[in-house]
C-alpha atoms as a PDB file:
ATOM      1  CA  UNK A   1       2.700 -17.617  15.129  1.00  0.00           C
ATOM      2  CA  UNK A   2       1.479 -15.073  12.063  1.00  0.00           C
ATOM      3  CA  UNK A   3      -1.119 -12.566  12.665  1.00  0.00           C
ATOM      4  CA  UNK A   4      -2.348 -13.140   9.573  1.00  0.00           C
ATOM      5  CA  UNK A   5      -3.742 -16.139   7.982  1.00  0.00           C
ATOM      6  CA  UNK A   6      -4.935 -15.904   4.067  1.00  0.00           C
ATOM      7  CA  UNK A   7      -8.339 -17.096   3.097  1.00  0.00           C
ATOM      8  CA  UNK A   8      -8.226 -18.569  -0.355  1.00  0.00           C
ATOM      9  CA  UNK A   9     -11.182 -20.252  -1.800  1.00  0.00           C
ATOM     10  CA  UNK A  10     -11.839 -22.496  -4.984  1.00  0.00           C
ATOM     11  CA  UNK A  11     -14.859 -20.680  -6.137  1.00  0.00           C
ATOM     12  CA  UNK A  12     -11.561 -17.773  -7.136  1.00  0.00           C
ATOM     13  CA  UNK A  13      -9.444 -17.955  -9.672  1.00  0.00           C
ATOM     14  CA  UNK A  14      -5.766 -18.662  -8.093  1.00  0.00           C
ATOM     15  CA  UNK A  15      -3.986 -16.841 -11.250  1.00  0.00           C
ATOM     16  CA  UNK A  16      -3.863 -13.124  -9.297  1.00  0.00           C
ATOM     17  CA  UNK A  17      -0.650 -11.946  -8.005  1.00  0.00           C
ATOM     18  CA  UNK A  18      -2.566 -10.930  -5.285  1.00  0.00           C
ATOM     19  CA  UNK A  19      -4.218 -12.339  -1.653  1.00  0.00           C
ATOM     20  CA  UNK A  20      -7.676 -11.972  -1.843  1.00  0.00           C
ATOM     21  CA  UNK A  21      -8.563 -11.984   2.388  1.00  0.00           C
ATOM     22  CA  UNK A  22      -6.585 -12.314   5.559  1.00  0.00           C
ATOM     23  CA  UNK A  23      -8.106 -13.220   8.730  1.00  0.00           C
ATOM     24  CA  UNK A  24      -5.890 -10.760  11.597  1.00  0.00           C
ATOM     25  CA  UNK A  25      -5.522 -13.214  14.823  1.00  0.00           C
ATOM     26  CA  UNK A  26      -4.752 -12.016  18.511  1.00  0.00           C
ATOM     27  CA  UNK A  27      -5.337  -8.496  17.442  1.00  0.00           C
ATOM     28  CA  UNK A  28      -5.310  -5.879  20.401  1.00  0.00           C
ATOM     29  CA  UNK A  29      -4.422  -2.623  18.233  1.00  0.00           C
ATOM     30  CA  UNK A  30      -5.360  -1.259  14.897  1.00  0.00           C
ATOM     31  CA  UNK A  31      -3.429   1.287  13.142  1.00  0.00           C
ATOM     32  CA  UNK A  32      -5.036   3.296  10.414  1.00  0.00           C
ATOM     33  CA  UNK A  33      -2.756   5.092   8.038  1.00  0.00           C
ATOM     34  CA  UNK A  34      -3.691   8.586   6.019  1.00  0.00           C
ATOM     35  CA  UNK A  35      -2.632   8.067   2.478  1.00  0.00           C
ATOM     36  CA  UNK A  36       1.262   8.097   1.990  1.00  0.00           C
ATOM     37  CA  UNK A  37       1.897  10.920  -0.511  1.00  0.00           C
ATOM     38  CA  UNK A  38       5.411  11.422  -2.253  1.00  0.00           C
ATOM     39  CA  UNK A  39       6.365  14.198  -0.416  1.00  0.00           C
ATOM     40  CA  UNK A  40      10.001  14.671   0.521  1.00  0.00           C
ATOM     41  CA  UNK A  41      10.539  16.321   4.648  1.00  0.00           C
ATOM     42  CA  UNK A  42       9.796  19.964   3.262  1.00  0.00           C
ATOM     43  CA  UNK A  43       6.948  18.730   1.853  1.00  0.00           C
ATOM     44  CA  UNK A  44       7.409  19.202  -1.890  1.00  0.00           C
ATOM     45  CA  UNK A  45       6.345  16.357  -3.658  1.00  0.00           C
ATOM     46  CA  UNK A  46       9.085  14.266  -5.357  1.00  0.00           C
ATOM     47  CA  UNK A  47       9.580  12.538  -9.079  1.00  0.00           C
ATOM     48  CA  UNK A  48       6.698  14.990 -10.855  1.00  0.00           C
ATOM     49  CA  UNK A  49       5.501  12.790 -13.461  1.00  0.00           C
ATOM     50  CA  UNK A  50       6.825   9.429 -12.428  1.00  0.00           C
ATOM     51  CA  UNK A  51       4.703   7.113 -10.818  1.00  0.00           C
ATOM     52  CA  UNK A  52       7.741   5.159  -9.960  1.00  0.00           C
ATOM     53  CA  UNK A  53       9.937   7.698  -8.666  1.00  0.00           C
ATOM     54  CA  UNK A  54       6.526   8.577  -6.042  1.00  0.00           C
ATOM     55  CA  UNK A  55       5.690   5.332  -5.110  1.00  0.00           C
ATOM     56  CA  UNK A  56       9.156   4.595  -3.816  1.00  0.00           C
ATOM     57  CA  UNK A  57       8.625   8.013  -2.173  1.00  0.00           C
ATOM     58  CA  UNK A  58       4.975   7.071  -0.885  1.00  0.00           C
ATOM     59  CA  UNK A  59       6.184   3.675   0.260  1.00  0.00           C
ATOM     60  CA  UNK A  60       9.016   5.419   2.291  1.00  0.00           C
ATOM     61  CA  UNK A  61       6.581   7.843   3.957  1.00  0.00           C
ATOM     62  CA  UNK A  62       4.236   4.777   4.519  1.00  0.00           C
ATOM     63  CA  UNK A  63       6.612   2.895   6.830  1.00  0.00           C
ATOM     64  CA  UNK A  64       7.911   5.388   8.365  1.00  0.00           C
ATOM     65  CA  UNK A  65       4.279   6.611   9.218  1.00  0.00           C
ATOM     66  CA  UNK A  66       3.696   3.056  10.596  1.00  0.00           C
ATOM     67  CA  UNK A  67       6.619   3.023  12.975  1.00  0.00           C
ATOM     68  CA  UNK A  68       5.658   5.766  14.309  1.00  0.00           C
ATOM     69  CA  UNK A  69       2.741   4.376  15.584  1.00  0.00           C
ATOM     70  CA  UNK A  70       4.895   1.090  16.750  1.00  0.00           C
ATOM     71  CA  UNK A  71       3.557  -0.949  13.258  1.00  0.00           C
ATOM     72  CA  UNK A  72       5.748  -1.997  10.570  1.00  0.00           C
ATOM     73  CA  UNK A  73       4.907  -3.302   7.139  1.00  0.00           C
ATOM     74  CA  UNK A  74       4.703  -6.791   8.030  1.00  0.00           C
ATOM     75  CA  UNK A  75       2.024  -5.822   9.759  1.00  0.00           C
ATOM     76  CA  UNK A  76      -0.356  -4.481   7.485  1.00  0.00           C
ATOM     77  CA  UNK A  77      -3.634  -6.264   6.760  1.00  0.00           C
ATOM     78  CA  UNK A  78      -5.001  -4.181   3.774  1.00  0.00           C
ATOM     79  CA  UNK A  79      -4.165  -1.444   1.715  1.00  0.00           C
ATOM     80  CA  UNK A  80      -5.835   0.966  -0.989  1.00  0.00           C
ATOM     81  CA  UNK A  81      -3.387   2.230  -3.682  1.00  0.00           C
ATOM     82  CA  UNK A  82      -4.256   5.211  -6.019  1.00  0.00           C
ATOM     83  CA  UNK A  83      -2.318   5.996  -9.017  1.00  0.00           C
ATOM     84  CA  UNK A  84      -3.975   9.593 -11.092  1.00  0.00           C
ATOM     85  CA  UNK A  85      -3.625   7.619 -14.114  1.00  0.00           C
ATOM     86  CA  UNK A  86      -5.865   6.195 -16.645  1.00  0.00           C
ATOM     87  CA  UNK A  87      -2.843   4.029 -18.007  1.00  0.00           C
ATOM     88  CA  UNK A  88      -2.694   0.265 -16.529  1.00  0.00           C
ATOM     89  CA  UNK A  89       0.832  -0.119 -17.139  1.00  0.00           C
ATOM     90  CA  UNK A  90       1.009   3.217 -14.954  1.00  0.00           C
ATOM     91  CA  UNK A  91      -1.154   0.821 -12.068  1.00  0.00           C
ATOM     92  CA  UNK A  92       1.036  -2.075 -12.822  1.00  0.00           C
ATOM     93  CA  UNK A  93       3.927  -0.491 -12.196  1.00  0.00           C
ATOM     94  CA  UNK A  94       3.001   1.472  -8.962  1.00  0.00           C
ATOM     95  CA  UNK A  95       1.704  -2.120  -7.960  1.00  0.00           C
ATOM     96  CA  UNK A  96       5.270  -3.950  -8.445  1.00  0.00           C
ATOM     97  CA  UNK A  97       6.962  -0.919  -6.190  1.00  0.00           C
ATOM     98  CA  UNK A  98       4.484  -1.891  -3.643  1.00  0.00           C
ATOM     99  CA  UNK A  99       4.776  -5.619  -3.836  1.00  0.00           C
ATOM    100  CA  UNK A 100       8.605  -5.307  -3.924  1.00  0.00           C
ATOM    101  CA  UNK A 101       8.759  -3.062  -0.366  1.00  0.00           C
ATOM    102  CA  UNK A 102       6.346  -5.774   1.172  1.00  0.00           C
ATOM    103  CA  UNK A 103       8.182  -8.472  -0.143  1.00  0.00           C
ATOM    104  CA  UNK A 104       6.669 -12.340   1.222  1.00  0.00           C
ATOM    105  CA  UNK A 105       3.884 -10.218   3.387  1.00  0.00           C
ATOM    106  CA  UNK A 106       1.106 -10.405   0.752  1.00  0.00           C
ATOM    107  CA  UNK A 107      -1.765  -8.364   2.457  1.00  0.00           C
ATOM    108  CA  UNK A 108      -4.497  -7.627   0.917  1.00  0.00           C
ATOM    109  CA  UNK A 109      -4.647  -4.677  -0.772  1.00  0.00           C
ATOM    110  CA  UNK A 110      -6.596  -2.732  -3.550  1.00  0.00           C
ATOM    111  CA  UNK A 111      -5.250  -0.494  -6.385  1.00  0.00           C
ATOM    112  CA  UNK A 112      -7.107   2.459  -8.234  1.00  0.00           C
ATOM    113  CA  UNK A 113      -6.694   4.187 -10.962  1.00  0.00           C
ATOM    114  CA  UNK A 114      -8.315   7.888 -10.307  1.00  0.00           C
ATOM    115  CA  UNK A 115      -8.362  11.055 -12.156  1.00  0.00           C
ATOM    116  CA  UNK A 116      -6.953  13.164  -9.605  1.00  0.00           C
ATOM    117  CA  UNK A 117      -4.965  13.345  -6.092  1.00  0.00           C
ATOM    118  CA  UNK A 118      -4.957  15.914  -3.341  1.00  0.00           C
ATOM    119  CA  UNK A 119      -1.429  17.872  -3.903  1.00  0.00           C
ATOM    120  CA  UNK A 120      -0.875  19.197  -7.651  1.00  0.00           C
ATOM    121  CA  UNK A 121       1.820  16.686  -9.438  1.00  0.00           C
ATOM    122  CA  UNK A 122       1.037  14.053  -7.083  1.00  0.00           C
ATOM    123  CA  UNK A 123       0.248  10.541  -8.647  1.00  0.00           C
ATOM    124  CA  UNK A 124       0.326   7.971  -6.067  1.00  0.00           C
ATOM    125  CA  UNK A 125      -0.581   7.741  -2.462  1.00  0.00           C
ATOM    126  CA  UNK A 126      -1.257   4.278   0.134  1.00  0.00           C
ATOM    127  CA  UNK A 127      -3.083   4.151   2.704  1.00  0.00           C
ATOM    128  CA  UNK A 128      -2.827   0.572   5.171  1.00  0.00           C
ATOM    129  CA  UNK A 129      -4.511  -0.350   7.778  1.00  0.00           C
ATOM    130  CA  UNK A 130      -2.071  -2.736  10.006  1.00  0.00           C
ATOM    131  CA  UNK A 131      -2.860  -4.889  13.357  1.00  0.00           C
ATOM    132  CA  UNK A 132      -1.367  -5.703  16.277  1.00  0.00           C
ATOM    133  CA  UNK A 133      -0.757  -7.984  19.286  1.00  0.00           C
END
């Protein structure tokens, strides 16, 4: 049985490729992730000035992150996702990197557009919050 089950309602619109709640069931741990940056293991951050080329980064450094902490991205109940970008195709993009590494598991999750992130050249970072049995 799913940890998760996905609240929908009819007073939303159904035409968001997005879920808009999950309810987390039999719960016993929560794991709270810092934001993934797109830093490679020396800690230089990777693909300056593609928000692509970091969120592939950022979503590697996300699930690794969570395995450490015995979590996985099926997992994950919610997630925030900054992009430095004022752009929407910039968000959309970051957005479909994101989507494609969770594949089916459509968690809730939230996506900004800011004007700045904590490492210079850095343009995307997740954070997730995941629960477990």
């Amino acid at each position: 049985m799913s940890r998760l089950s996905w609240c929908g309602s009819s007073g939303l619109t159904s035409r968001v490729p997005y879920a808009y709640a999950a309810v987390a069931h039999d719960v016993s741990r929560l794991v709270f992730t810092a934001g993934a940056c797109p830093l490679d293991q020396g800690g230089a951050i990777v693909a300056v000035g593609d928000v692509v080329g970091q969120a592939e980064q950022v979503m590697t450094n996300l699930r690794t992150a969570l395995q450490a902490a015995g979590a996985d991205l099926p997992d994950v109940v919610k997630t925030t996702i900054y992009v430095a970008s004022q752009r929407r195709e910039d968000l959309r993009a970051v957005w479909a990197v994101v989507r494609r590494h969770f594949g089916d598991h459509d968690a809730p999750g939230t996506l900004l557009g800011v004007a700045v992130l904590g490492y210079p050249d850095q343009l995307v970072e997740v954070e997730a919050v995941a629960a477990l049995r």
